[in-house]
N, C-alpha and C. Protein backbone atom coordinates (compact mmCIF):
# COMPACT_ATOMS: atom_id res chain seq x y z
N UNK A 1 151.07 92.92 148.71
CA UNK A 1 150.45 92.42 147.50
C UNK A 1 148.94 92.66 147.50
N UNK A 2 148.45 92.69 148.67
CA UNK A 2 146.95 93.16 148.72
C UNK A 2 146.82 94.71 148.38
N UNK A 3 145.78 94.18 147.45
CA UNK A 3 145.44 95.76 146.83
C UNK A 3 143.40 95.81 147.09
N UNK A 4 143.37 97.08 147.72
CA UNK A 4 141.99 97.95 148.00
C UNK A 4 141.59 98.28 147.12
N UNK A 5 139.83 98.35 146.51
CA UNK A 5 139.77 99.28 145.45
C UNK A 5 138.25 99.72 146.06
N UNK A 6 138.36 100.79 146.28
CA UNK A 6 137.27 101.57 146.49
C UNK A 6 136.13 102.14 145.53
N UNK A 7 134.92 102.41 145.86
CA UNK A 7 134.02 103.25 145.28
C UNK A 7 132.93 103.60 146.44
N UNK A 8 131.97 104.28 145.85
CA UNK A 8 130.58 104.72 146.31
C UNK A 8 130.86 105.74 146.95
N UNK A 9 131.56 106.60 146.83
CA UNK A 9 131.63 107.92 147.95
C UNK A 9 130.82 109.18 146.70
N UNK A 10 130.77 110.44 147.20
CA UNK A 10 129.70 111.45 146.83
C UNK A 10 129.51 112.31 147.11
N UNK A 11 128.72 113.33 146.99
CA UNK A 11 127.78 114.36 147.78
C UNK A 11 126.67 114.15 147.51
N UNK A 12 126.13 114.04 149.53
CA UNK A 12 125.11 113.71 149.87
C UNK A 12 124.05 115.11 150.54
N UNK A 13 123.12 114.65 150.78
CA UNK A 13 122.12 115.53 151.71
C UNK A 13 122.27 115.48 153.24
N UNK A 14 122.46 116.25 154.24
CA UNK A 14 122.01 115.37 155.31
C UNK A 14 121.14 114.55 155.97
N UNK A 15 121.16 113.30 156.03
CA UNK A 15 119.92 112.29 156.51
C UNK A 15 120.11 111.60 155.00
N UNK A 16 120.34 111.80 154.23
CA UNK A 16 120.68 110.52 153.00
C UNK A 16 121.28 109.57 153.44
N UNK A 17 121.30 108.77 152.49
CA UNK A 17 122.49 107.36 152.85
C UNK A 17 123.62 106.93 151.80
N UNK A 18 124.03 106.48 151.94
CA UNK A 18 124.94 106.27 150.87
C UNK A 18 125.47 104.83 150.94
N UNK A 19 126.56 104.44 150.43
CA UNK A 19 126.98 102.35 150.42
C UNK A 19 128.13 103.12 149.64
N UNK A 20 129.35 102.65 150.89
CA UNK A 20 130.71 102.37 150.09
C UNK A 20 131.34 100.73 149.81
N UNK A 21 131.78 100.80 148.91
CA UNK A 21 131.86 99.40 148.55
C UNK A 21 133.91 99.15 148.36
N UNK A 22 134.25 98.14 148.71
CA UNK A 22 135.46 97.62 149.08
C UNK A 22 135.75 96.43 148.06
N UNK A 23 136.69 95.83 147.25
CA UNK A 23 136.48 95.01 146.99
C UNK A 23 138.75 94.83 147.12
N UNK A 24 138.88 93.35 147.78
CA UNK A 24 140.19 93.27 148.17
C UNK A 24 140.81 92.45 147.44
N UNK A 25 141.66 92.55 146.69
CA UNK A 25 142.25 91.85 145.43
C UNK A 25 143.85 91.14 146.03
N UNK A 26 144.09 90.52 145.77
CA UNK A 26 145.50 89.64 146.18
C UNK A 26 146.07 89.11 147.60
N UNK A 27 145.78 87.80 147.25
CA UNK A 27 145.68 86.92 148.90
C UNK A 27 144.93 87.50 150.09
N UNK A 28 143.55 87.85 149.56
CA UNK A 28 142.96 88.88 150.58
C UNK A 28 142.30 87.45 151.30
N UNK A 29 142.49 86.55 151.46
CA UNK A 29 142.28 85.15 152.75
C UNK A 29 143.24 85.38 153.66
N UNK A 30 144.41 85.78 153.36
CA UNK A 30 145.75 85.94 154.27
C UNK A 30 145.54 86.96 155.45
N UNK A 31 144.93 88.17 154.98
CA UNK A 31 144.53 89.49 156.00
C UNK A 31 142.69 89.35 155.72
N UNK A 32 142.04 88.61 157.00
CA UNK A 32 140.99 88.88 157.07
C UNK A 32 140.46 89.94 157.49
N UNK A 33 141.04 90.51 157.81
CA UNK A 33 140.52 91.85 158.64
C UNK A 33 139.98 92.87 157.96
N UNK A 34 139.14 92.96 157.73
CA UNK A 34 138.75 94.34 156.94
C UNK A 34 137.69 95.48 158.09
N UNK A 35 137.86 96.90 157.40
CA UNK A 35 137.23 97.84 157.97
C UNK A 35 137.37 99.21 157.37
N UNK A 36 136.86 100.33 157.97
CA UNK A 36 137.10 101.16 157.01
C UNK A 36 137.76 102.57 158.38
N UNK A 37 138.38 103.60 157.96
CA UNK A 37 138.24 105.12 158.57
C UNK A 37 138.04 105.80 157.68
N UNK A 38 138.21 106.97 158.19
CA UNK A 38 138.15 108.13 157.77
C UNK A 38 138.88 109.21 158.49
N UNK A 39 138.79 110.35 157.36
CA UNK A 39 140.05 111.21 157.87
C UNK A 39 139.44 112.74 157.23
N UNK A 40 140.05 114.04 157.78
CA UNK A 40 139.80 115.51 157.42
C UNK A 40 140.68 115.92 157.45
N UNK A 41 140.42 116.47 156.67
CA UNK A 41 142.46 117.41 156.49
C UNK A 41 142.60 117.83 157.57
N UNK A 42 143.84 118.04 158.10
CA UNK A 42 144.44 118.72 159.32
C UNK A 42 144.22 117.72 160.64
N UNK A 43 143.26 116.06 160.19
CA UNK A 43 142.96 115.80 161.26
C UNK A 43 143.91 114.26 161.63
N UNK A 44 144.06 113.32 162.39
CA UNK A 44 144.28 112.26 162.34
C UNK A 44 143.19 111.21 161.53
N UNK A 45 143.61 110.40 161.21
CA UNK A 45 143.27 109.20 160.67
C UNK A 45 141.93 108.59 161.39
N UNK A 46 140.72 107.93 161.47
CA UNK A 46 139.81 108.23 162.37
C UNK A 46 139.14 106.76 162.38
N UNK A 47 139.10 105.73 162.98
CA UNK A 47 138.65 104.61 162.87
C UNK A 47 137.32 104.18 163.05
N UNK A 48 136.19 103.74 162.03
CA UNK A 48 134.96 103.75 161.62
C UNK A 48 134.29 102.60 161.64
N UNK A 49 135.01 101.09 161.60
CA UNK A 49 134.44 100.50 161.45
C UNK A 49 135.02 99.53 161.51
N UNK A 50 135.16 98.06 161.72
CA UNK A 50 135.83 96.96 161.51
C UNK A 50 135.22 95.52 161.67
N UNK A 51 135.62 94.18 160.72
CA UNK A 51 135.20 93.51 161.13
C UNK A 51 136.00 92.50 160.52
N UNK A 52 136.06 91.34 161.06
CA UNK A 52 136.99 89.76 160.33
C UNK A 52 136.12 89.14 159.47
N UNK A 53 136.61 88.68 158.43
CA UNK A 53 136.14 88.09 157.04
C UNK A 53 135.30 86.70 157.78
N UNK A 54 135.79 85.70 158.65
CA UNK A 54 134.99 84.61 159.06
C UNK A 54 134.75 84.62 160.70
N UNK A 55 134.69 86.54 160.74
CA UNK A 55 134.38 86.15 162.69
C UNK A 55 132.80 87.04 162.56
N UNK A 56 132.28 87.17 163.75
CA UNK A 56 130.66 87.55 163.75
C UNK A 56 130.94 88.72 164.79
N UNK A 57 130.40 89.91 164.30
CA UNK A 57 130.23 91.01 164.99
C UNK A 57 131.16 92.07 164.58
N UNK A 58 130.64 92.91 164.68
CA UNK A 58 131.26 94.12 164.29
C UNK A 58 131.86 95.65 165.44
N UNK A 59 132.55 96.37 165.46
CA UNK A 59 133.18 97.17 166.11
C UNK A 59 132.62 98.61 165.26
N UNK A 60 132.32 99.56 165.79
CA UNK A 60 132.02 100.88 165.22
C UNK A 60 132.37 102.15 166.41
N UNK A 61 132.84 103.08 165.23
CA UNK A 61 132.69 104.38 166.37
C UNK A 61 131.67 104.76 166.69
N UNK A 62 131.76 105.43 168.10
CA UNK A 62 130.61 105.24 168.88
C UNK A 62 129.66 106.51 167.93
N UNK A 63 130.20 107.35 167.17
CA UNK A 63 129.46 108.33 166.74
C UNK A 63 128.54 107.89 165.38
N UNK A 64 128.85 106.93 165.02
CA UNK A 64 128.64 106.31 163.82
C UNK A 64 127.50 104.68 164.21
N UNK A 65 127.69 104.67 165.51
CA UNK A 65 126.76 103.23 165.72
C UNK A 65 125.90 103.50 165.38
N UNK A 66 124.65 102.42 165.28
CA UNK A 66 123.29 102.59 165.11
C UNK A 66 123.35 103.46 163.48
N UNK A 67 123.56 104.06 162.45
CA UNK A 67 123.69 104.79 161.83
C UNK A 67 124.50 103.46 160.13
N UNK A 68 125.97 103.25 160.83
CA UNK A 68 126.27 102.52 159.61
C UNK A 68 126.56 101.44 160.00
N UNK A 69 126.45 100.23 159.08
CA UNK A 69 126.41 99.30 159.10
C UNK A 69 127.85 98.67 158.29
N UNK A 70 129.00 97.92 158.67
CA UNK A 70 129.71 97.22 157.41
C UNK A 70 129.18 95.70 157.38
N UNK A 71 129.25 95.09 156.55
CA UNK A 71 128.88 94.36 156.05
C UNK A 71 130.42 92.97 154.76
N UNK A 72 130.19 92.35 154.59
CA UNK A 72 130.72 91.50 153.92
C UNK A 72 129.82 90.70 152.64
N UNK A 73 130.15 90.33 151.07
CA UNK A 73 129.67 89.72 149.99
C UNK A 73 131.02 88.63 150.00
N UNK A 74 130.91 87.55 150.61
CA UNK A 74 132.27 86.52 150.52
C UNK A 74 132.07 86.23 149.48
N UNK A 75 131.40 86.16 148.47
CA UNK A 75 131.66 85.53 146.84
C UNK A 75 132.83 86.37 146.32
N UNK A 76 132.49 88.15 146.76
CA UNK A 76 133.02 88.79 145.53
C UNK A 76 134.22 89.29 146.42
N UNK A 77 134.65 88.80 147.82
CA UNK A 77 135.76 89.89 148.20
C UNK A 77 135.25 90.99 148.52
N UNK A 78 134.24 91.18 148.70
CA UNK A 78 133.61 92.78 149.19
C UNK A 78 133.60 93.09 150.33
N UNK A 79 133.48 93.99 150.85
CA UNK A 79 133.14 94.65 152.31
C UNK A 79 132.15 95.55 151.52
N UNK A 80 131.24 96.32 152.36
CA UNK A 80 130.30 97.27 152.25
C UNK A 80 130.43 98.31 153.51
N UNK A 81 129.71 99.35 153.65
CA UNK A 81 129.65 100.54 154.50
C UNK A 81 128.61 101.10 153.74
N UNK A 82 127.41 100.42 154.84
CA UNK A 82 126.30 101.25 154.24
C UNK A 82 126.00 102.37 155.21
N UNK A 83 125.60 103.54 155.09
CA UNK A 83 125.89 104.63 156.13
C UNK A 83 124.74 105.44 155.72
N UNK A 84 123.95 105.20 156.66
CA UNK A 84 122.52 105.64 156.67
C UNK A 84 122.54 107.31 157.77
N UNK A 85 121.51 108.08 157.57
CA UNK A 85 120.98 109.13 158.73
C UNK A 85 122.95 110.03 158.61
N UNK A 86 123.35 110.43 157.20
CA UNK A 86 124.49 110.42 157.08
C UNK A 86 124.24 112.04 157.81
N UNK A 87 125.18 112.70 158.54
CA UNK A 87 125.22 114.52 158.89
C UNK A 87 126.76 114.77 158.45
N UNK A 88 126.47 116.29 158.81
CA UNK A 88 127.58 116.75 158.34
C UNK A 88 128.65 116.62 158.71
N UNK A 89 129.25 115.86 160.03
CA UNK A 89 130.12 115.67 160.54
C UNK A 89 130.73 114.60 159.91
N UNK A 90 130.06 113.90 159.60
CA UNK A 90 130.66 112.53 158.58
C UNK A 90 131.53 112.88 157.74
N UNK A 91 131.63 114.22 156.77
CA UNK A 91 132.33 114.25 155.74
C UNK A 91 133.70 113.87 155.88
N UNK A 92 134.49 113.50 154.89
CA UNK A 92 135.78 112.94 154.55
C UNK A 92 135.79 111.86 153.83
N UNK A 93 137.40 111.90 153.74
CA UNK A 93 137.84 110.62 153.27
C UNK A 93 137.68 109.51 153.79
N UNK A 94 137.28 108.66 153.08
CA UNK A 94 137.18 107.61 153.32
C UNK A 94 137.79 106.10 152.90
N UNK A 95 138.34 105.30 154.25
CA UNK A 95 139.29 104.29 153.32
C UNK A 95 139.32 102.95 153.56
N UNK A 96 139.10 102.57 152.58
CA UNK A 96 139.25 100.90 153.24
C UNK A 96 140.13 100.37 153.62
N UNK A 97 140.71 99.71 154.60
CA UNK A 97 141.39 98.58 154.78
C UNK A 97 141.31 97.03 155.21
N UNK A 98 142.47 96.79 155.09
CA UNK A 98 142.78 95.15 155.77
C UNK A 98 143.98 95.00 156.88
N UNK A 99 144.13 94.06 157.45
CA UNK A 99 145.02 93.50 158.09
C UNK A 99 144.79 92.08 158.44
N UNK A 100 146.05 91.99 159.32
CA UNK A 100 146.27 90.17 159.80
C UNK A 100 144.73 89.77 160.14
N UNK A 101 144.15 90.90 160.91
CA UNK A 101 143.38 90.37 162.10
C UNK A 101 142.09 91.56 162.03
N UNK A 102 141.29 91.48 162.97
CA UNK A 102 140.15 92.53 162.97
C UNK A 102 140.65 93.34 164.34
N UNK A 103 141.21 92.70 165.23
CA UNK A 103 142.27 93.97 166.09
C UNK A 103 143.21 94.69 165.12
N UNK A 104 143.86 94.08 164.60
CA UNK A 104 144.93 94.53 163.71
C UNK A 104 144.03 95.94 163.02
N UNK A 105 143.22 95.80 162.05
CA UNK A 105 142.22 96.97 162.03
C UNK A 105 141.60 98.09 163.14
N UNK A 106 141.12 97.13 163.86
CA UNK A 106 140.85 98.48 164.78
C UNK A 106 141.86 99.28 165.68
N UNK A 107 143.17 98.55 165.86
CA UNK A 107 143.93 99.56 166.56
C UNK A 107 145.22 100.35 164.99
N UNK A 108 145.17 99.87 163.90
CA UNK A 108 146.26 100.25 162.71
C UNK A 108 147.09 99.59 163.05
N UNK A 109 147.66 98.73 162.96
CA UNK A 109 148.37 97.90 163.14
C UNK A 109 149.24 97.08 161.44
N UNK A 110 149.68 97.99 161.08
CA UNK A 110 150.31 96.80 159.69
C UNK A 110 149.33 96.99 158.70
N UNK A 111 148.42 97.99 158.11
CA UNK A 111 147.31 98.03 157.52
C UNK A 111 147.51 98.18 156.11
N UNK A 112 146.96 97.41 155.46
CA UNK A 112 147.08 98.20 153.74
C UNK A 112 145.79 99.11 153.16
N UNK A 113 145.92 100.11 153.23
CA UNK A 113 145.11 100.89 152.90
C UNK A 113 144.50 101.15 151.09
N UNK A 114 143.42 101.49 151.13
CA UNK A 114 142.48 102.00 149.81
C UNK A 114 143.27 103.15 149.35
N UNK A 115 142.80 103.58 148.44
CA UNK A 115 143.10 105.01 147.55
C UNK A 115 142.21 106.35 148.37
N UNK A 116 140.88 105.88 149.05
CA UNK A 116 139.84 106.78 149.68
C UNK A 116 138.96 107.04 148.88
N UNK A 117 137.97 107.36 149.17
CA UNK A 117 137.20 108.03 148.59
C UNK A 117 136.04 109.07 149.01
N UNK A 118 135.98 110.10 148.47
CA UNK A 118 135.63 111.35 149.17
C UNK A 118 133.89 111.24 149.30
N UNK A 119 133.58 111.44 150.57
CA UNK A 119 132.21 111.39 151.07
C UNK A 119 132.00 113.08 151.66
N UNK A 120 130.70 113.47 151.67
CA UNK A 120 130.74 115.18 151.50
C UNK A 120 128.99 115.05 151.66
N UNK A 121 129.21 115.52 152.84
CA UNK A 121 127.03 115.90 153.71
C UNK A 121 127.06 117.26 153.20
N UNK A 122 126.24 117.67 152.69
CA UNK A 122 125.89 118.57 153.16
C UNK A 122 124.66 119.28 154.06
N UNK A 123 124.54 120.40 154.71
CA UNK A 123 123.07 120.49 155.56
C UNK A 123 122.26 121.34 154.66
């Protein structure tokens, strides 16, 4: 019943930034878990980011630390991915999810996934 709805993806510059925005619609108290991956054609599924709706601290790939930030707006149901010093390796899809838990996210575990949305560096 939980439904993802994505935006903010683009073509960027390299070293731009960009803010993807999440917003989780139906019993999204039930699956606190939110986070995001990403993915390239031909590639596996790629885990980017994660964090629990009422826990403190966040999990990132190590290629992506220091660089993006997720974030939470508890009024509106939001998650954020603000993704600063963006390169070209970043490009892809990009997707939000949820689960039970913020492990549940970082290992895929039972996840309901976004629609994606396409993020694109160029150098």
């Amino acid at each position: 019943q939980v439904q993802l709805e994505e935006s903010g993806g683009g073509v960027v510059q390299a070293g731009d930034s960009l803010r993807l925005s999440c917003v989780e619609r139906g019993r999204s108290l039930d699956r606190p878990g939110m986070g995001w991956y990403r993915q390239v054609p031909g590639q596996a599924r790629e885990f980017v980011a994660g964090v629990a709706w009422h826990g403190h601290g966040a999990r990132y790939l190590d290629s992506v630390q220091g660089r993006f930030t997720i974030s939470k707006i508890d009024n509106e149901n939001m998650v954020i991915l603000q993704m600063n010093d963006l390169k070209v390796e970043d490009t892809g899809v990009y997707y939000c999810v949820a689960g039970a838990t913020a492990a549940d996210v970082r290992f895929n575990r039972s996840l309901t996934w976004g629609q994606g949305t396409q993020v694109t560096v160029s150098s």
